[in-house]
C-alpha atoms as a PDB file:
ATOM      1  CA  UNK A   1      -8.025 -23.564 -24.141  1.00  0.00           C
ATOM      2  CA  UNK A   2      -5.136 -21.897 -25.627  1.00  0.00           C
ATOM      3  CA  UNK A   3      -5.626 -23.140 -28.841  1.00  0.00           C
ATOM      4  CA  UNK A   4      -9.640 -21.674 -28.746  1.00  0.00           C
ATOM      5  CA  UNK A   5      -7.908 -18.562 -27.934  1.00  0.00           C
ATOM      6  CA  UNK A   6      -5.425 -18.710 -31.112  1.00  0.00           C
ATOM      7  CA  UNK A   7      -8.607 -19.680 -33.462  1.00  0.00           C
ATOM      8  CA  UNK A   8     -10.920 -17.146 -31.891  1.00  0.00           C
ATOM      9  CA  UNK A   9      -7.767 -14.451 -32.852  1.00  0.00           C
ATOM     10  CA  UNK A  10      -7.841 -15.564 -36.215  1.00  0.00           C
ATOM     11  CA  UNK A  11     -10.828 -15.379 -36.983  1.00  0.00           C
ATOM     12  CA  UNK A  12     -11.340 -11.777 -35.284  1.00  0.00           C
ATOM     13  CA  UNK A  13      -8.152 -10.606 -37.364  1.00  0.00           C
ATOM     14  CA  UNK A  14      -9.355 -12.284 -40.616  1.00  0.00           C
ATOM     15  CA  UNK A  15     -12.519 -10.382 -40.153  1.00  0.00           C
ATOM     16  CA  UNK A  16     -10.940  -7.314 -39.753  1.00  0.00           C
ATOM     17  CA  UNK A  17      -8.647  -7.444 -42.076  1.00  0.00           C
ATOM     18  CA  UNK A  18     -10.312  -9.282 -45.142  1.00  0.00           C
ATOM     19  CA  UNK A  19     -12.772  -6.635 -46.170  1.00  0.00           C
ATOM     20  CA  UNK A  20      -9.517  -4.220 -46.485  1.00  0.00           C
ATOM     21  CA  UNK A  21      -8.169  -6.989 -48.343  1.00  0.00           C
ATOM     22  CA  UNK A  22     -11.377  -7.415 -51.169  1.00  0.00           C
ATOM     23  CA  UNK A  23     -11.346  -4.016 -51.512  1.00  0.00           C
ATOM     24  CA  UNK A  24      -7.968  -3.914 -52.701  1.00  0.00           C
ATOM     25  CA  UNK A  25      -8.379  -7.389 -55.170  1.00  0.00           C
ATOM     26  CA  UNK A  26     -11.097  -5.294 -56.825  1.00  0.00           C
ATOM     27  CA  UNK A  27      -9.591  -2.326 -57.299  1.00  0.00           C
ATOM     28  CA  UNK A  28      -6.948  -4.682 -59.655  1.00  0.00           C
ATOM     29  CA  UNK A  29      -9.845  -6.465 -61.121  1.00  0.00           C
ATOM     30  CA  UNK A  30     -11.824  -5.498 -64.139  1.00  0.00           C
ATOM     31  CA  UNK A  31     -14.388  -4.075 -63.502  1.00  0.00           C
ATOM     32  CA  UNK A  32     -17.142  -5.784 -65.797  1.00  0.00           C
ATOM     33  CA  UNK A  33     -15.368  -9.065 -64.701  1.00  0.00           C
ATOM     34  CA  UNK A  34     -16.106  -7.494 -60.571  1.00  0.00           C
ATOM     35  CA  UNK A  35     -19.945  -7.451 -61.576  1.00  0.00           C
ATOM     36  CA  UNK A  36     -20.142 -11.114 -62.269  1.00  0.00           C
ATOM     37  CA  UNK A  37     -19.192 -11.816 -58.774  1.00  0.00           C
ATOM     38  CA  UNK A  38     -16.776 -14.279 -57.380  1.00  0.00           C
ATOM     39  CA  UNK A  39     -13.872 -12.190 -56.826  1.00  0.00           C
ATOM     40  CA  UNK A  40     -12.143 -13.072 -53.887  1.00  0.00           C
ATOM     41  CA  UNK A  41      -8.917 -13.235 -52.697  1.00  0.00           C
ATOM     42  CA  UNK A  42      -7.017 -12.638 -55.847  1.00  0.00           C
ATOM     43  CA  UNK A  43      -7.980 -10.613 -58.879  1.00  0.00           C
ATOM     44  CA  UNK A  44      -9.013 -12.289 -61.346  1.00  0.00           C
ATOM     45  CA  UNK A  45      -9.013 -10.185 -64.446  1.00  0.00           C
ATOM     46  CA  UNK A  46      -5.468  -7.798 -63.541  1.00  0.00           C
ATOM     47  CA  UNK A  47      -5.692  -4.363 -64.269  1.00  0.00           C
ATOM     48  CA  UNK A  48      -4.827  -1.107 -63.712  1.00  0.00           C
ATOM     49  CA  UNK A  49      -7.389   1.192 -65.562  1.00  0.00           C
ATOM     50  CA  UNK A  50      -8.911   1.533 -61.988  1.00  0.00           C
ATOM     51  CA  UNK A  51      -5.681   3.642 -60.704  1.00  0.00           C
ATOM     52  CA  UNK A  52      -5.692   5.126 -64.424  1.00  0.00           C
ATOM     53  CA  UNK A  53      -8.847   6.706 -64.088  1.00  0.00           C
ATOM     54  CA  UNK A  54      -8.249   7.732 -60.326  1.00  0.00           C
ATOM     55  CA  UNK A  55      -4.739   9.297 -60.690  1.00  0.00           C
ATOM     56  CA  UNK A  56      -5.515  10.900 -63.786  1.00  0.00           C
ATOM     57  CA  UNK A  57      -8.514  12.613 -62.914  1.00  0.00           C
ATOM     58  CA  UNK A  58      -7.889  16.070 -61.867  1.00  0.00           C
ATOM     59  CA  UNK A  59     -10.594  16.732 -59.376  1.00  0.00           C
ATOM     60  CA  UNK A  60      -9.347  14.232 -57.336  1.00  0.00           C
ATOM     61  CA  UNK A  61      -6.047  14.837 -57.412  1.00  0.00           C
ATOM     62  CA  UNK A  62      -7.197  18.890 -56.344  1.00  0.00           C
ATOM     63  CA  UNK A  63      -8.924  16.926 -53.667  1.00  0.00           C
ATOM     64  CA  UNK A  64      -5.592  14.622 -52.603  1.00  0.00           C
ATOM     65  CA  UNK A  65      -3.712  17.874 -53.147  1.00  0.00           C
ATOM     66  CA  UNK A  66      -5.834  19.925 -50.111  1.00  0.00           C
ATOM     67  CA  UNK A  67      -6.240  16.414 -48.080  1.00  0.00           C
ATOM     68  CA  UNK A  68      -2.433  16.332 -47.926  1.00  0.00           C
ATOM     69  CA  UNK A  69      -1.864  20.087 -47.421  1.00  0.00           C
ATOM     70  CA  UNK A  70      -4.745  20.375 -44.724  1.00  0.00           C
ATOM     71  CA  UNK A  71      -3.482  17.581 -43.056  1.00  0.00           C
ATOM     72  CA  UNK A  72       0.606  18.922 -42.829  1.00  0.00           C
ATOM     73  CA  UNK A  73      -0.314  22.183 -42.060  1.00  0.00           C
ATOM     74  CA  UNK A  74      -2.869  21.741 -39.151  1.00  0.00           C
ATOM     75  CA  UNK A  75      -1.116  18.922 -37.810  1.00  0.00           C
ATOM     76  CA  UNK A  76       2.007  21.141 -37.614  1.00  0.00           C
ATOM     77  CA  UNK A  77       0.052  24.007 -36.710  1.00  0.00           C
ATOM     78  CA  UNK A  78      -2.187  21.903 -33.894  1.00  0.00           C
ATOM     79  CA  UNK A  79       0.402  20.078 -32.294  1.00  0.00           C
ATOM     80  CA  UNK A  80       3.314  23.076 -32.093  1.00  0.00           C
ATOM     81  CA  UNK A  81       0.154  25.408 -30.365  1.00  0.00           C
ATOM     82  CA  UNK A  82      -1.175  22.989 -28.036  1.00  0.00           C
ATOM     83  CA  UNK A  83       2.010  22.101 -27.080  1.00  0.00           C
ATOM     84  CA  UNK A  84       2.703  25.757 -26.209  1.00  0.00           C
ATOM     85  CA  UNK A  85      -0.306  26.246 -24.654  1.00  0.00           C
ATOM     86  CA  UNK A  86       0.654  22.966 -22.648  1.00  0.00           C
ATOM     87  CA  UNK A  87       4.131  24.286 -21.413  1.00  0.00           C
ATOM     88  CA  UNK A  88       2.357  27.854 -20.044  1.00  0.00           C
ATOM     89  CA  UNK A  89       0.122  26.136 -18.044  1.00  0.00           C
ATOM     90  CA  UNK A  90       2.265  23.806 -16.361  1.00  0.00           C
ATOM     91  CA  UNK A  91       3.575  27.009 -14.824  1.00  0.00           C
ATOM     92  CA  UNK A  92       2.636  27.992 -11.513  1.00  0.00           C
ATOM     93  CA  UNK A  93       3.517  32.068 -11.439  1.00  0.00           C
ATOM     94  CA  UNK A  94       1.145  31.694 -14.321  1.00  0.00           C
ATOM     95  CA  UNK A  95      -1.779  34.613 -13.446  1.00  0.00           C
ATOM     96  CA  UNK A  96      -4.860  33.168 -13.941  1.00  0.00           C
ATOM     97  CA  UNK A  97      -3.665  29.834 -14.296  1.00  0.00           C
ATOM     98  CA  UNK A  98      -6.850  27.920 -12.355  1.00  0.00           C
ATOM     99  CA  UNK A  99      -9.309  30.433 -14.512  1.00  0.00           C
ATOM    100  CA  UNK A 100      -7.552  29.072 -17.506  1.00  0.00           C
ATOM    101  CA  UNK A 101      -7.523  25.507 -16.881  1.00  0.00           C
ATOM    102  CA  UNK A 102     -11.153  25.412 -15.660  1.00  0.00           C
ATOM    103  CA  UNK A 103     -12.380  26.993 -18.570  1.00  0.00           C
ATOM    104  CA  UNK A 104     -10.642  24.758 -21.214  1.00  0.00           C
ATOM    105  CA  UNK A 105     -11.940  21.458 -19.222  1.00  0.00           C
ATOM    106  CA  UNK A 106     -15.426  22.906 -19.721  1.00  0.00           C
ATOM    107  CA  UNK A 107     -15.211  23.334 -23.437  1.00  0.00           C
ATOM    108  CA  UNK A 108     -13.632  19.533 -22.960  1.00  0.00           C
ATOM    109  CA  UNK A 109     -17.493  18.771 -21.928  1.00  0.00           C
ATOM    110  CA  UNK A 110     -19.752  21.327 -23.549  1.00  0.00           C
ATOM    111  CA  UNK A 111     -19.810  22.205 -27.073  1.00  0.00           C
ATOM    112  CA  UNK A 112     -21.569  25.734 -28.644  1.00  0.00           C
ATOM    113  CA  UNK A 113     -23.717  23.246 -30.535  1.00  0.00           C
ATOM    114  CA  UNK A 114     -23.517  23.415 -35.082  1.00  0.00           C
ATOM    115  CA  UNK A 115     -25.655  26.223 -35.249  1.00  0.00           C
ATOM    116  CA  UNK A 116     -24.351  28.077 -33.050  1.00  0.00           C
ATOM    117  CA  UNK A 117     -20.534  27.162 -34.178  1.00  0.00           C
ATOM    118  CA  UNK A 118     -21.653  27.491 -38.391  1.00  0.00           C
ATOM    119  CA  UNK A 119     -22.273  31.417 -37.576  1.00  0.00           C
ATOM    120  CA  UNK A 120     -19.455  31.449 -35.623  1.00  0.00           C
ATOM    121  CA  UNK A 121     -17.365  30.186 -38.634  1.00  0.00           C
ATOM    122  CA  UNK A 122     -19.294  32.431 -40.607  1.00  0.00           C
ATOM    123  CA  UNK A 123     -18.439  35.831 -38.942  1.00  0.00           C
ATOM    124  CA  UNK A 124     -14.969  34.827 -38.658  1.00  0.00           C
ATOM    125  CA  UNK A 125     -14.780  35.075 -42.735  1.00  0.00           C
ATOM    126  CA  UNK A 126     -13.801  31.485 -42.624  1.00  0.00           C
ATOM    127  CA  UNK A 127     -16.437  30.148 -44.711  1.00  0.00           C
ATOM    128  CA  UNK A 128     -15.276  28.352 -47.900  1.00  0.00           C
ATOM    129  CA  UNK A 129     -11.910  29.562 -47.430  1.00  0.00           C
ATOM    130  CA  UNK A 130      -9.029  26.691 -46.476  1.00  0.00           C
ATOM    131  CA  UNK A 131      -8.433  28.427 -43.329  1.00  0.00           C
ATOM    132  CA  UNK A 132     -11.216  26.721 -42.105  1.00  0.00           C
ATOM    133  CA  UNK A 133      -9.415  23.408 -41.516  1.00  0.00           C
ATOM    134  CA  UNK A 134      -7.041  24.826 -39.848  1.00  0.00           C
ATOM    135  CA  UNK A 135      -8.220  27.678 -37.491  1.00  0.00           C
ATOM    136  CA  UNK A 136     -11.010  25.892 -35.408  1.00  0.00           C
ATOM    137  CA  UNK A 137      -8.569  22.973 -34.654  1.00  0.00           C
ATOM    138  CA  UNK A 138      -5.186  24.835 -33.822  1.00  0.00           C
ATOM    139  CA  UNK A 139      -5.986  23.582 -29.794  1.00  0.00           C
ATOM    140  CA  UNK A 140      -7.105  20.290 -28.662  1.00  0.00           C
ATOM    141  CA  UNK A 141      -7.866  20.596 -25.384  1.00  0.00           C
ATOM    142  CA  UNK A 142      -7.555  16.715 -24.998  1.00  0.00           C
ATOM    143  CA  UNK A 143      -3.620  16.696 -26.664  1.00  0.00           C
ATOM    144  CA  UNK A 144      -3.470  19.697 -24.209  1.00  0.00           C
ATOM    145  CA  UNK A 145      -3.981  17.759 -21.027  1.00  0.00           C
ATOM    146  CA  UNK A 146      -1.526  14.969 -22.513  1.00  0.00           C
ATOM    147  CA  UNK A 147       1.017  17.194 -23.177  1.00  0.00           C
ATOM    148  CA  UNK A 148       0.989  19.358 -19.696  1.00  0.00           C
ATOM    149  CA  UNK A 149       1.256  15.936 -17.845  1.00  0.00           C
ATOM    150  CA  UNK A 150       4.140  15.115 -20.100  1.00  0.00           C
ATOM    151  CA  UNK A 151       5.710  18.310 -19.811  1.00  0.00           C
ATOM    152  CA  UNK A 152       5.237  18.279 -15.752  1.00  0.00           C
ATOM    153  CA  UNK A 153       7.269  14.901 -15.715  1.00  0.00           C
ATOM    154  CA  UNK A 154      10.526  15.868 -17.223  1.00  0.00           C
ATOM    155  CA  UNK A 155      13.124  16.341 -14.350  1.00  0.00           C
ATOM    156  CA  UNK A 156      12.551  20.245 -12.767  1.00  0.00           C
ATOM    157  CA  UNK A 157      16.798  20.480 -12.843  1.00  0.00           C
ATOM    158  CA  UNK A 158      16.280  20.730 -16.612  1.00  0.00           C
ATOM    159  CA  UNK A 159      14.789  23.979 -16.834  1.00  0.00           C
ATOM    160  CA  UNK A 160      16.390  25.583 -13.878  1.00  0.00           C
ATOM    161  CA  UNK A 161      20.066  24.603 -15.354  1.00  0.00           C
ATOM    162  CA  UNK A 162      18.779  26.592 -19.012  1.00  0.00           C
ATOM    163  CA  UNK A 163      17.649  29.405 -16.618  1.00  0.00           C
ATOM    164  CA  UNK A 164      21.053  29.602 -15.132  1.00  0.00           C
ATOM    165  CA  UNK A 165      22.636  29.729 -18.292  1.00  0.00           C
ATOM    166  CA  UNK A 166      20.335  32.476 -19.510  1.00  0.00           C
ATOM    167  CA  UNK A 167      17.512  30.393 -21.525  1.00  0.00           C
ATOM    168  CA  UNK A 168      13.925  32.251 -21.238  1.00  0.00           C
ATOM    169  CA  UNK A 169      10.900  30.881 -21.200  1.00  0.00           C
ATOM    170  CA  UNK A 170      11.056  30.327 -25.066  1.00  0.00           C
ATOM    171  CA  UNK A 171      14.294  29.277 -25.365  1.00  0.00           C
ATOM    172  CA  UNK A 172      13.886  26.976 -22.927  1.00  0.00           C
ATOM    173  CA  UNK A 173      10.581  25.376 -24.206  1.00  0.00           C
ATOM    174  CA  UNK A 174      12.329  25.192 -27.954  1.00  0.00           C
ATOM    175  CA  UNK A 175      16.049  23.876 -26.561  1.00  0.00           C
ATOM    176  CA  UNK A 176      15.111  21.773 -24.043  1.00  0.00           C
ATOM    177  CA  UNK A 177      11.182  20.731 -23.529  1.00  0.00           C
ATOM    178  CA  UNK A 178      10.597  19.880 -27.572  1.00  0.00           C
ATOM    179  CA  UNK A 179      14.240  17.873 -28.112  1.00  0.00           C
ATOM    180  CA  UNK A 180      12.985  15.487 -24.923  1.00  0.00           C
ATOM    181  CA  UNK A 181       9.285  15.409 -25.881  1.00  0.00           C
ATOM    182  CA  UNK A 182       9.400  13.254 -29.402  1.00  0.00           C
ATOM    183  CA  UNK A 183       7.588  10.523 -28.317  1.00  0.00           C
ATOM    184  CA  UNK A 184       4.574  12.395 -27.004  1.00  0.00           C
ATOM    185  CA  UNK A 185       4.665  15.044 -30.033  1.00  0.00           C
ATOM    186  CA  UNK A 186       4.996  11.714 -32.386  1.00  0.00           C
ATOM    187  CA  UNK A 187       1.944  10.018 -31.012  1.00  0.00           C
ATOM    188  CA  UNK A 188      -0.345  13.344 -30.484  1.00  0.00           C
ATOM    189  CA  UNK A 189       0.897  14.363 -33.702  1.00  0.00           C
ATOM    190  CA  UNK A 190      -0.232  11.054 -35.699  1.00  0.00           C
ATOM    191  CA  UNK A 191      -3.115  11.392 -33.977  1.00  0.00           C
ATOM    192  CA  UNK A 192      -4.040  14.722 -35.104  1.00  0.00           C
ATOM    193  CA  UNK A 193      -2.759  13.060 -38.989  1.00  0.00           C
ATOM    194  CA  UNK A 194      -5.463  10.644 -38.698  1.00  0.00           C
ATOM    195  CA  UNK A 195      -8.529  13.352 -37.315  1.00  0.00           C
ATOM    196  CA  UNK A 196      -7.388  16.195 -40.518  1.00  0.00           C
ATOM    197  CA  UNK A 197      -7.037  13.224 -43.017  1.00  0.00           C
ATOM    198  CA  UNK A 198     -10.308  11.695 -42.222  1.00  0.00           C
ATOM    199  CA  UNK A 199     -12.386  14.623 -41.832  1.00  0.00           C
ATOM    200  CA  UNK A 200     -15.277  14.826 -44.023  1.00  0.00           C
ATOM    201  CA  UNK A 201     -18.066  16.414 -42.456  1.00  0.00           C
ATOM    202  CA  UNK A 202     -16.763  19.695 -41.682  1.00  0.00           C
ATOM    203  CA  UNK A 203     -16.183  20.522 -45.268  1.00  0.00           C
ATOM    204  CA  UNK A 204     -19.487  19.414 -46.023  1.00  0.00           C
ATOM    205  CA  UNK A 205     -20.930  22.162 -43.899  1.00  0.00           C
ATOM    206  CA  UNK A 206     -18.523  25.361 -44.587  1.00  0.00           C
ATOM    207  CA  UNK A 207     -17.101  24.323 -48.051  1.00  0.00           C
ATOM    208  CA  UNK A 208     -19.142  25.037 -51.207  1.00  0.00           C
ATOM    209  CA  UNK A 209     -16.252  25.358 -53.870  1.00  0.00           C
ATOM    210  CA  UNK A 210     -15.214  22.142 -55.247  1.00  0.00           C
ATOM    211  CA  UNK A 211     -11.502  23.192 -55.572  1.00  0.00           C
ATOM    212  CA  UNK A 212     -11.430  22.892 -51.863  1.00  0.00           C
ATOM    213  CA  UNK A 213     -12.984  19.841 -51.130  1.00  0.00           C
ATOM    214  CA  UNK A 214     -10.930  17.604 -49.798  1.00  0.00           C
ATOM    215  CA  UNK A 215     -10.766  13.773 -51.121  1.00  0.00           C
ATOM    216  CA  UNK A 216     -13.007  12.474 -48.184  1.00  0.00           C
ATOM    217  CA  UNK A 217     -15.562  14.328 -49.057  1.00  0.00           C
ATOM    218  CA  UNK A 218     -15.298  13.605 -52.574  1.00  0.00           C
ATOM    219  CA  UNK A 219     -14.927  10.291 -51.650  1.00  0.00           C
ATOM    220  CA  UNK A 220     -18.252  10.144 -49.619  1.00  0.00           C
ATOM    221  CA  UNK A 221     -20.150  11.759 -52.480  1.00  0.00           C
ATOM    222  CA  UNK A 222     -18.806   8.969 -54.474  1.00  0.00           C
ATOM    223  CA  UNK A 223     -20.307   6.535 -52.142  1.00  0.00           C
ATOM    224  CA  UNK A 224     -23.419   7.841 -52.065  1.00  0.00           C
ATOM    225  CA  UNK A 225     -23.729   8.081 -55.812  1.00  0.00           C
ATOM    226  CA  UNK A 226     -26.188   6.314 -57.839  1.00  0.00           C
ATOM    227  CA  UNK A 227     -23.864   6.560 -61.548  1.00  0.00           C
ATOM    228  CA  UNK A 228     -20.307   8.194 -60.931  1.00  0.00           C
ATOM    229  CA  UNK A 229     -20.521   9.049 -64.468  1.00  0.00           C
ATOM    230  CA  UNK A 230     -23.798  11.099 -63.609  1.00  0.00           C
ATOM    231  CA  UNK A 231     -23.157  12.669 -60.380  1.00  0.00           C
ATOM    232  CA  UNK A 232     -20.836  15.577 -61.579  1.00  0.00           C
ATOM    233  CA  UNK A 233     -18.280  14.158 -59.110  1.00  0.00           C
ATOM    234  CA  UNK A 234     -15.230  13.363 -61.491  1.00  0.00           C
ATOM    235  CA  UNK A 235     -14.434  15.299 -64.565  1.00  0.00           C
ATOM    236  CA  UNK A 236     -16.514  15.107 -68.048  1.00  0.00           C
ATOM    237  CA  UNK A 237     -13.425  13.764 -69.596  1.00  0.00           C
ATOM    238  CA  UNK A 238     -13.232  11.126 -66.674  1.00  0.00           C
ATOM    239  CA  UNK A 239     -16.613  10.220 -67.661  1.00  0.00           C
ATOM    240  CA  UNK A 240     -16.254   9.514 -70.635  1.00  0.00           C
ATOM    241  CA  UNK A 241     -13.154   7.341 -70.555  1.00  0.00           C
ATOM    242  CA  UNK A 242     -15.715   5.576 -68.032  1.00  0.00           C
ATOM    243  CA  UNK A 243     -18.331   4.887 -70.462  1.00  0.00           C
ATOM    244  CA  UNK A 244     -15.429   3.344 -73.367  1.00  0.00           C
ATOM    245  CA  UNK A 245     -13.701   1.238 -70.946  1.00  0.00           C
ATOM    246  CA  UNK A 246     -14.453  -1.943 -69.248  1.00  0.00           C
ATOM    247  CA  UNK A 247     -15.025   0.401 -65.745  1.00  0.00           C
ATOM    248  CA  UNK A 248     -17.883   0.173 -63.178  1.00  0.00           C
ATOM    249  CA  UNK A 249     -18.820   2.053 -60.472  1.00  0.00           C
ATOM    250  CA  UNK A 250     -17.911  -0.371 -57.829  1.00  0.00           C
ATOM    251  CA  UNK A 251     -14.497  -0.619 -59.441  1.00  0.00           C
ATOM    252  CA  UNK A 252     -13.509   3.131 -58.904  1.00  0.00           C
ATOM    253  CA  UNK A 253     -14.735   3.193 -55.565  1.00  0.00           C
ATOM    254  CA  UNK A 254     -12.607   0.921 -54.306  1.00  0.00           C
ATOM    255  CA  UNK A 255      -9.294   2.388 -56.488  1.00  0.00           C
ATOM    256  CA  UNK A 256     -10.212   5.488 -54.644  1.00  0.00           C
ATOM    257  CA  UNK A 257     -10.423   4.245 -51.477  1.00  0.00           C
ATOM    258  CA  UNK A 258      -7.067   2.631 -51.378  1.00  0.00           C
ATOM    259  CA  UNK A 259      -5.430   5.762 -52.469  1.00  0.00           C
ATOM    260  CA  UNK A 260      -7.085   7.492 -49.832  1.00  0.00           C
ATOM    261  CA  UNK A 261      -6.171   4.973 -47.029  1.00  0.00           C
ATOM    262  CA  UNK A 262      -2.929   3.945 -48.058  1.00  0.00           C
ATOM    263  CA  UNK A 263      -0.825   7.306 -47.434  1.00  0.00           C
ATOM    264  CA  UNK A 264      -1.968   7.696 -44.089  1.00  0.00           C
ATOM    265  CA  UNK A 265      -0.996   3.532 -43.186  1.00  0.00           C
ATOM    266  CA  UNK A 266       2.399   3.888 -44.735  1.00  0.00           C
ATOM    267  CA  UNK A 267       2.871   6.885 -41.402  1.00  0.00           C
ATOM    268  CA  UNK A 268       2.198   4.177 -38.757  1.00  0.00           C
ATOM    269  CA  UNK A 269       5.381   2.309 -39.195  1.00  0.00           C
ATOM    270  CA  UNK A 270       7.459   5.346 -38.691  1.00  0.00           C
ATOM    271  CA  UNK A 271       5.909   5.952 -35.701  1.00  0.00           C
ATOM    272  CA  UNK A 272       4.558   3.226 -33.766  1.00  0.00           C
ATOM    273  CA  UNK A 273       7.516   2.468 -31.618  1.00  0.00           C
ATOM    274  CA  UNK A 274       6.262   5.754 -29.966  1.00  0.00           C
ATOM    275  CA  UNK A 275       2.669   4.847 -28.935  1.00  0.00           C
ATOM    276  CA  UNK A 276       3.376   3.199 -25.657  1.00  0.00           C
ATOM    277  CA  UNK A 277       5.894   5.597 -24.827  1.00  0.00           C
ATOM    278  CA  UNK A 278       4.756   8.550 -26.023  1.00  0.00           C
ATOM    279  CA  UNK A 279       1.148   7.808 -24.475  1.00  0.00           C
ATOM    280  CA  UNK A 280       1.909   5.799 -21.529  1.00  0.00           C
ATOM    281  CA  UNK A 281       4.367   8.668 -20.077  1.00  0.00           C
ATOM    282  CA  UNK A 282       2.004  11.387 -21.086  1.00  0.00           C
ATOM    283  CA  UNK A 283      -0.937   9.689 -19.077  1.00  0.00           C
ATOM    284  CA  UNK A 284       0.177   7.980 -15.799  1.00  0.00           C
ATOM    285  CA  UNK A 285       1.905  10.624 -14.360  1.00  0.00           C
ATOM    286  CA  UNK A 286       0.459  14.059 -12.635  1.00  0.00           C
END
């Protein structure tokens, strides 16, 4: 029985795991050599003209550049405001503090709708302006529940010891809540990574200028075209290096999708040993 559990693992983690795995053979194959078929587990033909090509072309990197800045800023941005918003309401002289917390659970269930949200967006100004990554997702009212029950089980003789000593409101939420709440901002934070990094639909809708695409939306017009080299997607000089070299489509794809995925894996390692914590601590207790 136990060993039909180990093989029935294995397989379930091979399966998971190998199509990664192809994807990143290929990307070091050739990629006339790819076409043929047959490549595996090990590239075949080595190269790197795939990750030339990729890391030389400069509407990607634009497109790496604003992945990477949109997803610093708003996860800085997200997690510091929700987290505020977190401590106020874990306050009870807080006026209004039922009005408030009902009406954030409802927008926890209901939704404006896109049309409704796109004009929205629109009279804000926000449309195809960076802003626009940022701004609609400084709250998650999800992280915000997380946090308050994180915030409600750190010992009470805490804060009334930093009001004794003269800490307000702010200085005690910046001296002493944040310092003892790094395994819930780790885990919330890496969590709000992940959403801003793999975010392409919102930019399809309210970004039109190609500057400020970000790479997964580049990366999903990729996908979806017939000829890279036709779709207006990387540069004309990009294209034409495509059309000397041993290249194919198939080839590029999967370059670019490594360097997309790859940044945001190398962040788990730093921060795993806070998931259980972090989330664990944040969720059992009320």
């Amino acid at each position: 029985m136990i060993l039909s559990i180990y093989a029935f693992l294995i397989i379930l983690s091979f399966s998971a795991l190998y199509p990664f795995w192809n994807g990143l053979v290929i990307s070091f194959n050739e990629g006339l050599d790819t076409s043929k078929g047959g490549v595996t587990f090990w590239p075949r033909a080595f190269t790197l003209e795939n990750y030339e090509i990729v890391l030389s072309d400069k509407n990607l990197l634009n497109a790496f550049f604003i992945s990477v800045s949109r997803t610093v800023i708003g996860t800085i941005t997200a997690t510091f405001m929700t987290a505020l918003m977190a401590y106020g309401l874990t306050k009870n002289d807080l006026i209004g503090k039922k009005f408030y917390t009902v009406f954030l659970l409802f927008t926890l269930y209901f939704g404006g709708g896109l049309i409704p949200t796109f004009l929205l967006i629109k009279s804000l100004g926000l449309m195809n302006n960076f802003l626009v990554f940022i701004i609609p997702g400084l709250v998650s009212v999800w992280n915000m529940i997380v946090f308050r029950t994180f915030f409600k089980s750190l010992p009470a003789g805490l804060e009334e010891s930093a009001q004794i000593d003269g800490c307000g409101n702010w200085g005690t939420f910046f001296k002493i809540v944040l310092p003892l709440s790094g395994p819930i901002i780790a885990t919330l934070g890496l969590f709000t990574a992940i959403a801003h990094w793999n975010d392409w639909f919102l930019p399809t809708i309210y970004i039109f200028d190609e500057n400020l695409m970000p790479i997964q939306s580049v990366l999903r017009r990729i996908l979806n075209a017939n000829l890279i080299q036709d779709s207006g997607i990387v540069s004309a000089e990009t294209a034409q290096r495509l059309a000397k070299k041993s290249l194919t489509s198939k080839a590029l794809i999967n370059a670019t999708i490594m360097v997309v995925t790859l940044p945001i894996m190398l962040v788990y390692p730093f921060v795993q040993k806070y998931f259980v914590k972090g989330v664990l601590v944040g969720s059992l207790k009320e």
